[in-house]
N, C-alpha and C. Protein backbone atom coordinates (compact mmCIF):
# COMPACT_ATOMS: atom_id res chain seq x y z
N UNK A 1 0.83 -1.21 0.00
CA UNK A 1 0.00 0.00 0.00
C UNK A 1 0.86 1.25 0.00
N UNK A 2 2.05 1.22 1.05
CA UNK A 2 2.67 2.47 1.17
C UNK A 2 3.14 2.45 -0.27
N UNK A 3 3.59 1.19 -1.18
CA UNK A 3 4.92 1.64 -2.46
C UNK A 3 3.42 2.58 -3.57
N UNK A 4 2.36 2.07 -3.35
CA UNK A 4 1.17 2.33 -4.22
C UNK A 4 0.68 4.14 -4.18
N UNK A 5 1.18 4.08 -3.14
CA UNK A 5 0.40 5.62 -2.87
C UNK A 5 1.80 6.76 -2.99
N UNK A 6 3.27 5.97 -2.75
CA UNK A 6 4.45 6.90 -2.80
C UNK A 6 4.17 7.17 -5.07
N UNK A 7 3.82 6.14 -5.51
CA UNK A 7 3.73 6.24 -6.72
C UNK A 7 2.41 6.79 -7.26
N UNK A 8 1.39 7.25 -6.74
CA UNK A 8 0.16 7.98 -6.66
C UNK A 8 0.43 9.42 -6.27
N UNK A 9 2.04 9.90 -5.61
CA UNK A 9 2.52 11.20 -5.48
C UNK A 9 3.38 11.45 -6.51
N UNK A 10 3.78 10.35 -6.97
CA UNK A 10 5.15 10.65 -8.22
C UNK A 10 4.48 10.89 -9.18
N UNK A 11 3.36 10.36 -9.65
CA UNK A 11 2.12 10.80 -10.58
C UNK A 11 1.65 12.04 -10.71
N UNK A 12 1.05 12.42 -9.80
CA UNK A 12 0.45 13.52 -8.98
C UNK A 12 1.44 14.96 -9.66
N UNK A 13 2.27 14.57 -9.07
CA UNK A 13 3.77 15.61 -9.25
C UNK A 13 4.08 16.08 -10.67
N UNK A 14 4.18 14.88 -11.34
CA UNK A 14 4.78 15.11 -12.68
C UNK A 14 3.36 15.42 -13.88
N UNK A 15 2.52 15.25 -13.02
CA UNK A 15 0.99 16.31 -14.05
C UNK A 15 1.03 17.23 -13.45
N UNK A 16 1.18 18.03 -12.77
CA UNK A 16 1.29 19.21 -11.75
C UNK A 16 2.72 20.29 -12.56
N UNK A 17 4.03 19.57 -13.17
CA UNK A 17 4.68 19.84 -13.27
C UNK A 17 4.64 19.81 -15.15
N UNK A 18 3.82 19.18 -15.30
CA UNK A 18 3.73 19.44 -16.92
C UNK A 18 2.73 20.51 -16.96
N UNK A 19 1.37 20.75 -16.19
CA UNK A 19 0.86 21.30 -16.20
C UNK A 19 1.62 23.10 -16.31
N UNK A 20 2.57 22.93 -15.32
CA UNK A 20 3.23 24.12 -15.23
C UNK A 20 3.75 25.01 -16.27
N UNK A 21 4.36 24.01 -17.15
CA UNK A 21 5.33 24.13 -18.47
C UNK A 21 4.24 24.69 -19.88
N UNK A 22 3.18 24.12 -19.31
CA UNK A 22 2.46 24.04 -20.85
C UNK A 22 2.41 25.94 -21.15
N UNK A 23 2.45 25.90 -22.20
CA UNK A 23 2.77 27.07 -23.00
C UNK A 23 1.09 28.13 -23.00
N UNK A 24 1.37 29.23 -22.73
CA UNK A 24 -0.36 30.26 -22.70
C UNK A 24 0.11 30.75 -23.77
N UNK A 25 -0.86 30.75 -24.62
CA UNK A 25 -0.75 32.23 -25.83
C UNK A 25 -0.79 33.49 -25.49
N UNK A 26 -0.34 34.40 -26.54
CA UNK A 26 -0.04 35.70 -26.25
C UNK A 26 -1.99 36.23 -25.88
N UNK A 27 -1.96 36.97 -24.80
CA UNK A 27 -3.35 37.39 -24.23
C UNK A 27 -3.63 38.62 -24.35
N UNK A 28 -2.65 39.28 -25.00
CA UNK A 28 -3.10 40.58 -25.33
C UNK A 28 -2.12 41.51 -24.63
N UNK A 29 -2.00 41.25 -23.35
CA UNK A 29 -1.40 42.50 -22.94
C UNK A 29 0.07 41.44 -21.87
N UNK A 30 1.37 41.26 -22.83
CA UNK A 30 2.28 41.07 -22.25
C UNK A 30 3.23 42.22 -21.64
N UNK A 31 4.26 42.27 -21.42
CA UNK A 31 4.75 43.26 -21.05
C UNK A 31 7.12 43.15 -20.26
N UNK A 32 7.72 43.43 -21.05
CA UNK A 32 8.83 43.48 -21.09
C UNK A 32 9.58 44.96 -20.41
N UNK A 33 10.33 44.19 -19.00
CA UNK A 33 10.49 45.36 -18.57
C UNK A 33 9.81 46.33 -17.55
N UNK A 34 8.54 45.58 -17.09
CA UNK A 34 7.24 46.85 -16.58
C UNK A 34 7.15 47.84 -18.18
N UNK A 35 7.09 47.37 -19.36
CA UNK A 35 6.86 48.07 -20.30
C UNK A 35 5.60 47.60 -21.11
N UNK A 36 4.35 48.08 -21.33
CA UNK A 36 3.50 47.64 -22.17
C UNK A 36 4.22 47.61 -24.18
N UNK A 37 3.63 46.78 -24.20
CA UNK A 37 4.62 47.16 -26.22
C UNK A 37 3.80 47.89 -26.41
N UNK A 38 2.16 48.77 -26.18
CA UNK A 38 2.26 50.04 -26.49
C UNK A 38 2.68 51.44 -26.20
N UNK A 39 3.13 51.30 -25.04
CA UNK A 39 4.31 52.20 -24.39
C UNK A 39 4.94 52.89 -25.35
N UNK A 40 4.92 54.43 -25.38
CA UNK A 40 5.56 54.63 -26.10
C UNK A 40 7.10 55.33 -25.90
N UNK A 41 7.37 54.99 -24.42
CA UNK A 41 8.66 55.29 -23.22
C UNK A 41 9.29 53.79 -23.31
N UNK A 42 8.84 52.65 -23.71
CA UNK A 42 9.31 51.40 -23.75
C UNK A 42 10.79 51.70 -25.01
N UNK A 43 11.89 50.97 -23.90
CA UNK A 43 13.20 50.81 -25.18
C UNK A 43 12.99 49.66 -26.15
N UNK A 44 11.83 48.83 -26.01
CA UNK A 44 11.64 47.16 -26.73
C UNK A 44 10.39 47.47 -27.51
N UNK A 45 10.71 47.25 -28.63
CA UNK A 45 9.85 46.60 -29.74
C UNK A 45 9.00 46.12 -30.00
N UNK A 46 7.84 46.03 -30.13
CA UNK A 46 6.80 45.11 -29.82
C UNK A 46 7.07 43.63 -30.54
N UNK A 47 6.57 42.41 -30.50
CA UNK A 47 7.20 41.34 -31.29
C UNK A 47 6.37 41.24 -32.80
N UNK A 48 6.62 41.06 -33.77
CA UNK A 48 5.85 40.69 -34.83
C UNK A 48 4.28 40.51 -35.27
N UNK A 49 4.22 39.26 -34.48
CA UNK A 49 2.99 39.46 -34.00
C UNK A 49 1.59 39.93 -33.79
N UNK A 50 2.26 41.08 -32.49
CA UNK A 50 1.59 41.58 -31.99
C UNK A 50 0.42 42.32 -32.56
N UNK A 51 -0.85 42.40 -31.97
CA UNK A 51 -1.96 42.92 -32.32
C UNK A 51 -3.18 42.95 -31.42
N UNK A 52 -2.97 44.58 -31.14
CA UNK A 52 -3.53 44.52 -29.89
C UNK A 52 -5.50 44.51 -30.00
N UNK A 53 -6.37 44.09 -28.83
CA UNK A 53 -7.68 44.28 -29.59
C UNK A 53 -8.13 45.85 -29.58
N UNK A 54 -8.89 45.86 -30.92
CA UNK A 54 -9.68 47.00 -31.35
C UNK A 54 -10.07 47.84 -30.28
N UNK A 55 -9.38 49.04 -29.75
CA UNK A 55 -9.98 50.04 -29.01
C UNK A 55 -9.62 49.78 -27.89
N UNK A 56 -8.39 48.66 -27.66
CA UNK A 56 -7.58 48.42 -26.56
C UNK A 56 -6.56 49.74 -26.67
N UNK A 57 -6.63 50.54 -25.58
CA UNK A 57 -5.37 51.28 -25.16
C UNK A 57 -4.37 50.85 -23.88
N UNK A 58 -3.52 50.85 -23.68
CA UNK A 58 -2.22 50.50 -22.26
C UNK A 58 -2.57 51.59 -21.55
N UNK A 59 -2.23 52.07 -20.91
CA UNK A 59 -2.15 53.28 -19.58
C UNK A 59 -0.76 53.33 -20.23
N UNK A 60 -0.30 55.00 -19.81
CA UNK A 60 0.76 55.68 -19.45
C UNK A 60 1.41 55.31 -18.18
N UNK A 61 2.40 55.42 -17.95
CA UNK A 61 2.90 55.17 -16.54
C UNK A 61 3.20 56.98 -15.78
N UNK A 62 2.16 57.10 -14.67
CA UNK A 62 3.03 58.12 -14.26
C UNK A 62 4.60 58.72 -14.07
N UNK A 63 4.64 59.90 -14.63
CA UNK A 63 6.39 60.26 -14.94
C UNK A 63 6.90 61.11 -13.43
N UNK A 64 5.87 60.93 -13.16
CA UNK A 64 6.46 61.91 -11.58
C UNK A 64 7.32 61.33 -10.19
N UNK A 65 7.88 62.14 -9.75
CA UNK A 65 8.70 61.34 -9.08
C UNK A 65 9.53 62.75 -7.99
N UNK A 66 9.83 62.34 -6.71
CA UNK A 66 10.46 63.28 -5.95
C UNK A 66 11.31 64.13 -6.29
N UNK A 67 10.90 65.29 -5.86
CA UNK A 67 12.36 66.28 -6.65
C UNK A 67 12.80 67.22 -5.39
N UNK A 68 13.81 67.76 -6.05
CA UNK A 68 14.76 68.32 -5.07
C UNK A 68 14.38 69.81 -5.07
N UNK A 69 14.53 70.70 -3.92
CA UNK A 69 13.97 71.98 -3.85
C UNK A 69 14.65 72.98 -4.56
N UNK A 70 16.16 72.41 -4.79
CA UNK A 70 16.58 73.58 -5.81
C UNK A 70 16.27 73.19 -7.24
N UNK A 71 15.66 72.50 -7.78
CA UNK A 71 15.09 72.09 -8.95
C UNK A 71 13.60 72.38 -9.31
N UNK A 72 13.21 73.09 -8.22
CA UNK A 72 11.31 73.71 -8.25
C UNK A 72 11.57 74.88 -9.38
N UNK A 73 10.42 74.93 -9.94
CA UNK A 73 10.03 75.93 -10.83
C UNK A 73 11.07 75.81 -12.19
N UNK A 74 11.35 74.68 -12.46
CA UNK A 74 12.80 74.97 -14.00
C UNK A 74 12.78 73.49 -14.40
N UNK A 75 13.20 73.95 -15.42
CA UNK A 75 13.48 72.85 -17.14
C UNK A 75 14.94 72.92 -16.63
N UNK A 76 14.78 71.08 -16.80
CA UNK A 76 16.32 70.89 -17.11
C UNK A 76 16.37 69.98 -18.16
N UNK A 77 17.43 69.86 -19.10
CA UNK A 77 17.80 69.31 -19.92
C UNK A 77 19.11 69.17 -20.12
N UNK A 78 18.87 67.94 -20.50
CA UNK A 78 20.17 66.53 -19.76
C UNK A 78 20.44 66.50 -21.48
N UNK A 79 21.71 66.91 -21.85
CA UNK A 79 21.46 66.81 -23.25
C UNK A 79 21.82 64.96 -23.69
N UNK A 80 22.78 64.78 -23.12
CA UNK A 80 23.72 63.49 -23.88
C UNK A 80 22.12 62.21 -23.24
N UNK A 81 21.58 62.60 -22.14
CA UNK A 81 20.40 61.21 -21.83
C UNK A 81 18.85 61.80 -22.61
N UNK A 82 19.39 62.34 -23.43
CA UNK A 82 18.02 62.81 -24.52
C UNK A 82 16.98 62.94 -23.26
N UNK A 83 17.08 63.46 -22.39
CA UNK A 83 15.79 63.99 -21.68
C UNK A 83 15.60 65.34 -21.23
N UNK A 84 14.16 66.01 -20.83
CA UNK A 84 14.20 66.97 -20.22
C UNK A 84 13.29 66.70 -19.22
N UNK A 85 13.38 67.57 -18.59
CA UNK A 85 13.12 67.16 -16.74
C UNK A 85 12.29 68.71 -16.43
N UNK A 86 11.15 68.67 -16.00
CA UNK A 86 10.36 70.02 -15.49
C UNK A 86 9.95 69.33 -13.89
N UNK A 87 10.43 70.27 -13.18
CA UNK A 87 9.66 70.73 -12.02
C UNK A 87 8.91 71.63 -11.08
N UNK A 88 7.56 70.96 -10.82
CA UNK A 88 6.47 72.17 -10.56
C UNK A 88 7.05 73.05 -9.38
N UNK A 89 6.61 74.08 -8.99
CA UNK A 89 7.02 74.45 -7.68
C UNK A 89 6.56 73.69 -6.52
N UNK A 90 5.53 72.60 -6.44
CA UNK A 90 5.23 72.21 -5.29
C UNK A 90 6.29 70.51 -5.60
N UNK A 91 7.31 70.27 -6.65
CA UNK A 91 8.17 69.79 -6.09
C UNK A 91 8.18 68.10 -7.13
N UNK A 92 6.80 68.24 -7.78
CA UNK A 92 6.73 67.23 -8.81
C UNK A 92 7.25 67.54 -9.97
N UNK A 93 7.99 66.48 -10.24
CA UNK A 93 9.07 66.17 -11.28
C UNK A 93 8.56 65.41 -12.74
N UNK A 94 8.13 65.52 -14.06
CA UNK A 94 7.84 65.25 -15.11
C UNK A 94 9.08 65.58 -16.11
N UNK A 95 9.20 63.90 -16.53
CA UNK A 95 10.77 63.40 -17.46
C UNK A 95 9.94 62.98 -18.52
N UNK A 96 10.54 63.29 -19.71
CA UNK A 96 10.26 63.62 -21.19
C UNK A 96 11.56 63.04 -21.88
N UNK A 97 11.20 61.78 -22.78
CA UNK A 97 12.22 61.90 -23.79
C UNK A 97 12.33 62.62 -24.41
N UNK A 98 13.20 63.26 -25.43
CA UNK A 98 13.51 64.50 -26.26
C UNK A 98 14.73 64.12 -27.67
N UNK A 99 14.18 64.50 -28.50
CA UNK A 99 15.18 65.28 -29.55
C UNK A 99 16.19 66.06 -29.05
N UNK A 100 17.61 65.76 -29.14
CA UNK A 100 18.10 67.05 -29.52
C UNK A 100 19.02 67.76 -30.58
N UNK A 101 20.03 68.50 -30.85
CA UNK A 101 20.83 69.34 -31.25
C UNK A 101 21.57 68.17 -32.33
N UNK A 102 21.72 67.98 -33.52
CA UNK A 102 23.06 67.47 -34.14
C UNK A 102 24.28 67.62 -33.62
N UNK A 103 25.49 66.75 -33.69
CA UNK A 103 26.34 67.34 -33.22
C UNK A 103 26.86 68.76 -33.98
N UNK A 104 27.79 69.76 -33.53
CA UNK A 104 27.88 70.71 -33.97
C UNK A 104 26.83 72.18 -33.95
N UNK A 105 25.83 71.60 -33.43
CA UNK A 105 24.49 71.94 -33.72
C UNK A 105 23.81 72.13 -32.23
N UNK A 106 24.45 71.66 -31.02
CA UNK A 106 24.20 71.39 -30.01
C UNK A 106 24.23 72.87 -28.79
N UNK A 107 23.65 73.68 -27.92
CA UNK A 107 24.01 74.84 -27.27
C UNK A 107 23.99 74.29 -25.97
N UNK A 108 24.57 74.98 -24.40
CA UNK A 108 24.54 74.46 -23.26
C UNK A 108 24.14 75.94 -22.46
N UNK A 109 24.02 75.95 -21.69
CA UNK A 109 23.84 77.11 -20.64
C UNK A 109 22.35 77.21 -20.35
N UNK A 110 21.97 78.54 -19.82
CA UNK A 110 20.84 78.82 -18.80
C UNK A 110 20.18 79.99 -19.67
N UNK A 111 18.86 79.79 -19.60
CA UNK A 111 17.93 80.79 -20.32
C UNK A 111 16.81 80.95 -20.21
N UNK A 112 15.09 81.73 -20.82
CA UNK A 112 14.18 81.17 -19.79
C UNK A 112 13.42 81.00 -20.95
N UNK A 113 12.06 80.69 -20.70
CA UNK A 113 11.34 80.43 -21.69
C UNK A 113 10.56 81.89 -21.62
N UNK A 114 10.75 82.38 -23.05
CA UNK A 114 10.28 83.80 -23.17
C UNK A 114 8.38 83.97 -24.10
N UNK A 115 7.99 83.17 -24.92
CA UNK A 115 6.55 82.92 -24.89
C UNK A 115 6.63 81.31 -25.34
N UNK A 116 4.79 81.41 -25.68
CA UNK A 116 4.34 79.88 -26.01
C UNK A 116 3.41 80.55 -27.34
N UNK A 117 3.30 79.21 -28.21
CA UNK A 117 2.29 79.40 -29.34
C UNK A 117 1.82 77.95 -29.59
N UNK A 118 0.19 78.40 -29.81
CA UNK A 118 -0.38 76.84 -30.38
C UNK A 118 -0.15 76.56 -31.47
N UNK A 119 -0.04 75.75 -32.24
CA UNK A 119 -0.24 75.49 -33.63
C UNK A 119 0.62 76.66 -34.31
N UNK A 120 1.74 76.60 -34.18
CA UNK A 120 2.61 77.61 -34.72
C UNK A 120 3.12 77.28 -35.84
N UNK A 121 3.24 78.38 -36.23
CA UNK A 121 4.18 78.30 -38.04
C UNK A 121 5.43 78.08 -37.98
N UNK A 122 5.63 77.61 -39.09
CA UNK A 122 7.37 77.20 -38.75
C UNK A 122 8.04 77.89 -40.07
N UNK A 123 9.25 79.37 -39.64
CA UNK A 123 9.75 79.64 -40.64
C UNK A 123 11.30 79.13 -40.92
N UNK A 124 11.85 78.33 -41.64
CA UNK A 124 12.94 78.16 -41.63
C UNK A 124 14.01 79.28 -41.88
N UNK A 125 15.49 79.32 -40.91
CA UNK A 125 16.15 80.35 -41.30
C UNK A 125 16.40 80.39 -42.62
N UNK A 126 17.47 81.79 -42.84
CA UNK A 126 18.37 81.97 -44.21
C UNK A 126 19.04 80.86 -44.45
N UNK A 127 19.22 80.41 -43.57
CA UNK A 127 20.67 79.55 -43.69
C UNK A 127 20.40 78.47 -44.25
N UNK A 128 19.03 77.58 -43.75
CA UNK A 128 18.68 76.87 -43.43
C UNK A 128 17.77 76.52 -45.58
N UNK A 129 17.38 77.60 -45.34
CA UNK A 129 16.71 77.76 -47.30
C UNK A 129 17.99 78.10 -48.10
N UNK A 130 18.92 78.52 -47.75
CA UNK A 130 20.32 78.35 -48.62
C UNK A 130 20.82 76.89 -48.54
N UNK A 131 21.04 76.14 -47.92
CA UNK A 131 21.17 74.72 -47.83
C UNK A 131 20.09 73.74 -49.14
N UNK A 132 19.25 74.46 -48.68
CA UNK A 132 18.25 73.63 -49.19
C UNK A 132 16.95 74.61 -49.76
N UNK A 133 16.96 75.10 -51.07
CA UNK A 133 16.40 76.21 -51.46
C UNK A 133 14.95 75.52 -51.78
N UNK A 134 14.33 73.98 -51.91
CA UNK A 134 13.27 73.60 -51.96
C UNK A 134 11.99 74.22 -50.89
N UNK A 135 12.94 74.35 -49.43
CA UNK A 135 11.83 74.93 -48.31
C UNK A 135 11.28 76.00 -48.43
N UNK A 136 9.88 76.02 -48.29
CA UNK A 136 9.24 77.17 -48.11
C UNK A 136 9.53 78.14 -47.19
N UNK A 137 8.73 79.18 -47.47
CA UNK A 137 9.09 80.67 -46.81
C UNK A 137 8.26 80.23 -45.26
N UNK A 138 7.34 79.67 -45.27
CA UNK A 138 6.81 79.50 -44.07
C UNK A 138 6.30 77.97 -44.53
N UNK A 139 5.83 77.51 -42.86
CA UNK A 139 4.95 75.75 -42.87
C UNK A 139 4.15 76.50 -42.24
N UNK A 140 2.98 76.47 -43.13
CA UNK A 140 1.73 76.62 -41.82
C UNK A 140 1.17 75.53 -40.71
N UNK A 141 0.58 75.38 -39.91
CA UNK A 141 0.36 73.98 -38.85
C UNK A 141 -0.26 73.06 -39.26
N UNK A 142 -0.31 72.23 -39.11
CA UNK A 142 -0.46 70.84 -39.80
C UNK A 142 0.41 69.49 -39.55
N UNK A 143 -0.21 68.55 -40.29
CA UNK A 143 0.87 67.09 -40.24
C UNK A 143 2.07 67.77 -40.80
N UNK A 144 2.64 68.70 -41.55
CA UNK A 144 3.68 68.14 -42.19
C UNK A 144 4.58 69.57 -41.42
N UNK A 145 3.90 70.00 -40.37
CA UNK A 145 4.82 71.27 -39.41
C UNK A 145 5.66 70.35 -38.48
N UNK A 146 6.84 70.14 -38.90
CA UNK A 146 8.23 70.25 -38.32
C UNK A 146 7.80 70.37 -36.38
N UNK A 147 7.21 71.85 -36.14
CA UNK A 147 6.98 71.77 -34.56
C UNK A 147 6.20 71.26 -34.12
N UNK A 148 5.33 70.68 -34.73
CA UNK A 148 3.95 69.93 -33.71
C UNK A 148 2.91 71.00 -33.40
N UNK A 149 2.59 70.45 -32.74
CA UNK A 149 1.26 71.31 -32.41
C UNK A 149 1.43 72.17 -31.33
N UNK A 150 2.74 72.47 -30.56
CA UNK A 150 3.20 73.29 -29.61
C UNK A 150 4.61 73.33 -29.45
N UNK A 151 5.00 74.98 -29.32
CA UNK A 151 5.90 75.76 -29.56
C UNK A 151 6.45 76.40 -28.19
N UNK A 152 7.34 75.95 -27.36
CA UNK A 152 7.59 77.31 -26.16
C UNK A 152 8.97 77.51 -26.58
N UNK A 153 8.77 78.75 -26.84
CA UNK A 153 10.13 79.61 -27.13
C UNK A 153 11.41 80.08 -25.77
N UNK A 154 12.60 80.02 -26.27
CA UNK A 154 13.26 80.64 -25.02
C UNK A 154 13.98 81.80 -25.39
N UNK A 155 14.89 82.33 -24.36
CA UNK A 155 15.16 83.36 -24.42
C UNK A 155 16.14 84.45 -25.79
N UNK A 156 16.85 83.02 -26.44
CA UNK A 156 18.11 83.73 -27.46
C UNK A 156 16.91 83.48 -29.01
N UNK A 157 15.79 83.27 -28.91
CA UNK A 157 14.92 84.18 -29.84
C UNK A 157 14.79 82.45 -31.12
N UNK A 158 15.63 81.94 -31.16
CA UNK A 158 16.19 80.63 -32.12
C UNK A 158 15.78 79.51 -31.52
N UNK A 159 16.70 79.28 -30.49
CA UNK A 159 16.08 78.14 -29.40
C UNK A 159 14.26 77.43 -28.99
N UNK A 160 13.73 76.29 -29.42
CA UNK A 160 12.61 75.88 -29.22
C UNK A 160 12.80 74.90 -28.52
N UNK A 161 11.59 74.48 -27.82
CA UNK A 161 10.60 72.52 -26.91
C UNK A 161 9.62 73.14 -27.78
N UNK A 162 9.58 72.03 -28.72
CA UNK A 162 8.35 71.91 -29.62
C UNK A 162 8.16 70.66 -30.13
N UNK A 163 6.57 70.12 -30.58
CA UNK A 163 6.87 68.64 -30.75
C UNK A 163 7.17 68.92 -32.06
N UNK A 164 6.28 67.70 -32.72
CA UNK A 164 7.60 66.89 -34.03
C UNK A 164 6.30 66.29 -34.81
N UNK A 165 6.81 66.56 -36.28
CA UNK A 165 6.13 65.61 -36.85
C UNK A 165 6.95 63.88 -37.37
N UNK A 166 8.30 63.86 -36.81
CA UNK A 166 8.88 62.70 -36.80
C UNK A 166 9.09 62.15 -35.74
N UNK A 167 7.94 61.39 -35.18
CA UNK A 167 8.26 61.11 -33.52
C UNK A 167 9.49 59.94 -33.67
N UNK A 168 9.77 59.64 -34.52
CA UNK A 168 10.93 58.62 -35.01
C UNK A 168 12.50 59.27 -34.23
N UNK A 169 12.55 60.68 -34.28
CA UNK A 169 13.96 60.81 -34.25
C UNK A 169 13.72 61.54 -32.64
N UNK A 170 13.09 61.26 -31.60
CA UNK A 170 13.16 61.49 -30.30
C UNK A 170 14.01 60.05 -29.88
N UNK A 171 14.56 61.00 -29.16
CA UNK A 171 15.81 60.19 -28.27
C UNK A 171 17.65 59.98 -28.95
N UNK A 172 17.13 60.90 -29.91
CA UNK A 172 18.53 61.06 -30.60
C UNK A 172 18.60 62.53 -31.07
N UNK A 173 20.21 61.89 -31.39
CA UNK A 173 20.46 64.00 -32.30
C UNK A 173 20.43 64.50 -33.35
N UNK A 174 19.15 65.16 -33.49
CA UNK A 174 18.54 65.01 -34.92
C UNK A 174 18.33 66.89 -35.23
N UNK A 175 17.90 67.35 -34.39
CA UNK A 175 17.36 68.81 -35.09
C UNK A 175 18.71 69.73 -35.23
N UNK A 176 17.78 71.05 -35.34
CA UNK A 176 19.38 71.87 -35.82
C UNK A 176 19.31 72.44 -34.21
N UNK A 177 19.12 72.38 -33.25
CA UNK A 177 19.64 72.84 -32.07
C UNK A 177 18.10 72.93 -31.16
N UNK A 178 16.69 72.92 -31.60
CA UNK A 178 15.66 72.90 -30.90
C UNK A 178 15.73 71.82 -30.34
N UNK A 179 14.56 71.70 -29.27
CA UNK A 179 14.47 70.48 -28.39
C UNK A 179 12.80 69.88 -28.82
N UNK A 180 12.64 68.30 -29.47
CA UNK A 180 11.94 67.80 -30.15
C UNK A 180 11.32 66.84 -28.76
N UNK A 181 9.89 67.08 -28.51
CA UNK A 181 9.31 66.12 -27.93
C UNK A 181 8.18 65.29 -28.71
N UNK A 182 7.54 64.50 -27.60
CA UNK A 182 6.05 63.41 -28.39
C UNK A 182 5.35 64.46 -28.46
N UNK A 183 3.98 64.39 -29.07
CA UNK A 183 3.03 65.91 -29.04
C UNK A 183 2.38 65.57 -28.15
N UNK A 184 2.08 64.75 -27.55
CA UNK A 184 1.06 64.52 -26.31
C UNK A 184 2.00 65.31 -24.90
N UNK A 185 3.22 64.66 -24.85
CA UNK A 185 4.56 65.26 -24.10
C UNK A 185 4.36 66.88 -24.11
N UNK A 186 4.70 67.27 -24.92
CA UNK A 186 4.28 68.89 -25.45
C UNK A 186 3.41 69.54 -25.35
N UNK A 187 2.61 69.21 -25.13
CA UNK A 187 1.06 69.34 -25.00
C UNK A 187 0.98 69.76 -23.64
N UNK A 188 1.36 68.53 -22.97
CA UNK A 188 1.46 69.00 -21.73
C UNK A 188 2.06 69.59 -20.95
N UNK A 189 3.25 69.83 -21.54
CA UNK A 189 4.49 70.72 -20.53
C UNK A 189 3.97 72.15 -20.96
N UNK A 190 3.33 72.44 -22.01
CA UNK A 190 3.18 73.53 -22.60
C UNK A 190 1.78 73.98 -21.54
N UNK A 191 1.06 73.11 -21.05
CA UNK A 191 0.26 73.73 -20.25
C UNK A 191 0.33 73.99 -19.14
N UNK A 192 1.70 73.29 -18.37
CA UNK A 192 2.28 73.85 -17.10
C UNK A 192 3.03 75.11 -17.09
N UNK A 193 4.47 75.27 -18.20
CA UNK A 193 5.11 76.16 -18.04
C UNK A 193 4.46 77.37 -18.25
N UNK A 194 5.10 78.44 -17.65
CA UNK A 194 4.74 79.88 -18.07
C UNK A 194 6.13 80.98 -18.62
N UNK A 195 5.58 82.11 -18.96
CA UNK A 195 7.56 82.84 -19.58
C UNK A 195 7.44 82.96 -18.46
N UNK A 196 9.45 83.30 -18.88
CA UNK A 196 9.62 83.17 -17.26
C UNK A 196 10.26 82.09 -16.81
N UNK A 197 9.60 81.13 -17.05
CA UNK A 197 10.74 79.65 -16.30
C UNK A 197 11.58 79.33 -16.75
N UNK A 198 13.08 79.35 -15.92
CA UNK A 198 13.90 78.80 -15.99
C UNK A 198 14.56 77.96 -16.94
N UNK A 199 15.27 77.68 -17.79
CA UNK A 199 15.50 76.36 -18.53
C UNK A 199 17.08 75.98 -18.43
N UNK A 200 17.15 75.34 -18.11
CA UNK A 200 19.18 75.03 -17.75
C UNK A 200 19.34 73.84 -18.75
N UNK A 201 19.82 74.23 -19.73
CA UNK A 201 20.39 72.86 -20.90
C UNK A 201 22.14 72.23 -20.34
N UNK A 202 21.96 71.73 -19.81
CA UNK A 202 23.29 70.28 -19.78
C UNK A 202 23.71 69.49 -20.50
N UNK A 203 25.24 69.49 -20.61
CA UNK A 203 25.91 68.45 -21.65
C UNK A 203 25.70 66.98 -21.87
């Protein structure tokens, strides 16, 4: 009886243990990293595959996080970790991937943000239509405006945080010296900041 029932556990065990192994299909919402693959802060790829259901959205992950008191009220931007960093005065911290500067193309120091515009026009410099004499005199707003759908200007008159109509080239060094965010990103920093704040660009 005892050899009958030690072999009624060895049984037991090894369906328990296949059971374990057997393979689940993809269910919709995997996730690599604490990263949803619709994440659009995720460094991973979604797999091939993938296909999420109709009118399925992921959540955002809150970007906030403790900040330090000499960091209240100011933009910082971290140039070489493609981010910029705003903190409110009551001390919450919102991190933004970002576009920035080509090399050569790149500025550092302290300046403030001097206005904001919605849906702004985009005029390319002289320099910029001598290079390349195809560009128009102005982009009016739209899909194919370069800034996105929001514009905050800083102080040396050249300098922009504006989004992008290539959300492709955030997180690298792509523009001629503006700072390129997501438009949702933009959207929203543009409704916190005011002129006036602070902006400290870092190497």
């Amino acid at each position: 009886m005892r050899l009958l029932a030690l072999l009624a556990v060895a049984v037991l065990l090894t369906v328990v243990q296949a059971r374990a192994q057997v393979y689940e299909p993809y269910d919709g919402y995997d996730e690599y990293g604490g990263y949803g693959y619709d994440d659009p802060y995720s460094p991973y790829p979604p797999p091939p595959y993938y296909d999420p259901a109709p009118g399925y959205e992921e959540p955002l992950y809150d970007r906030r996080a403790p900040s330090t008191r000499s960091a209240r009220g100011n933009i910082v931007i971290a140039t070489r970790e493609h981010t910029l960093i705003y903190t409110t005065a009551n001390g919450e911290q919102f991190v933004y991937p970002i576009a920035v500067g080509r090399e050569g193309k790149q500025w550092y120091g302290t300046t403030r943000v001097v206005s904001k515009r919605m849906h702004p026009e985009w005029r390319p410099t002289a320099s910029m239509r001598q290079k390349n004499p195809r560009l128009p005199a102005v982009v009016k707003p739209g899909p194919n405006n370069p800034l996105g759908t929001r514009a905050i200007y800083l102080a040396d008159g050249l300098l922009r945080i504006h989004g992008t109509n290539d959300p492709s080239s955030i997180g690298t060094n792509a523009s001629s010296g503006c700072f390129r965010m997501y438009l949702e990103d933009v959207e929203e920093l543009y409704d916190m900041v005011q002129p006036g704040t602070r902006v400290i660009v870092q190497r």
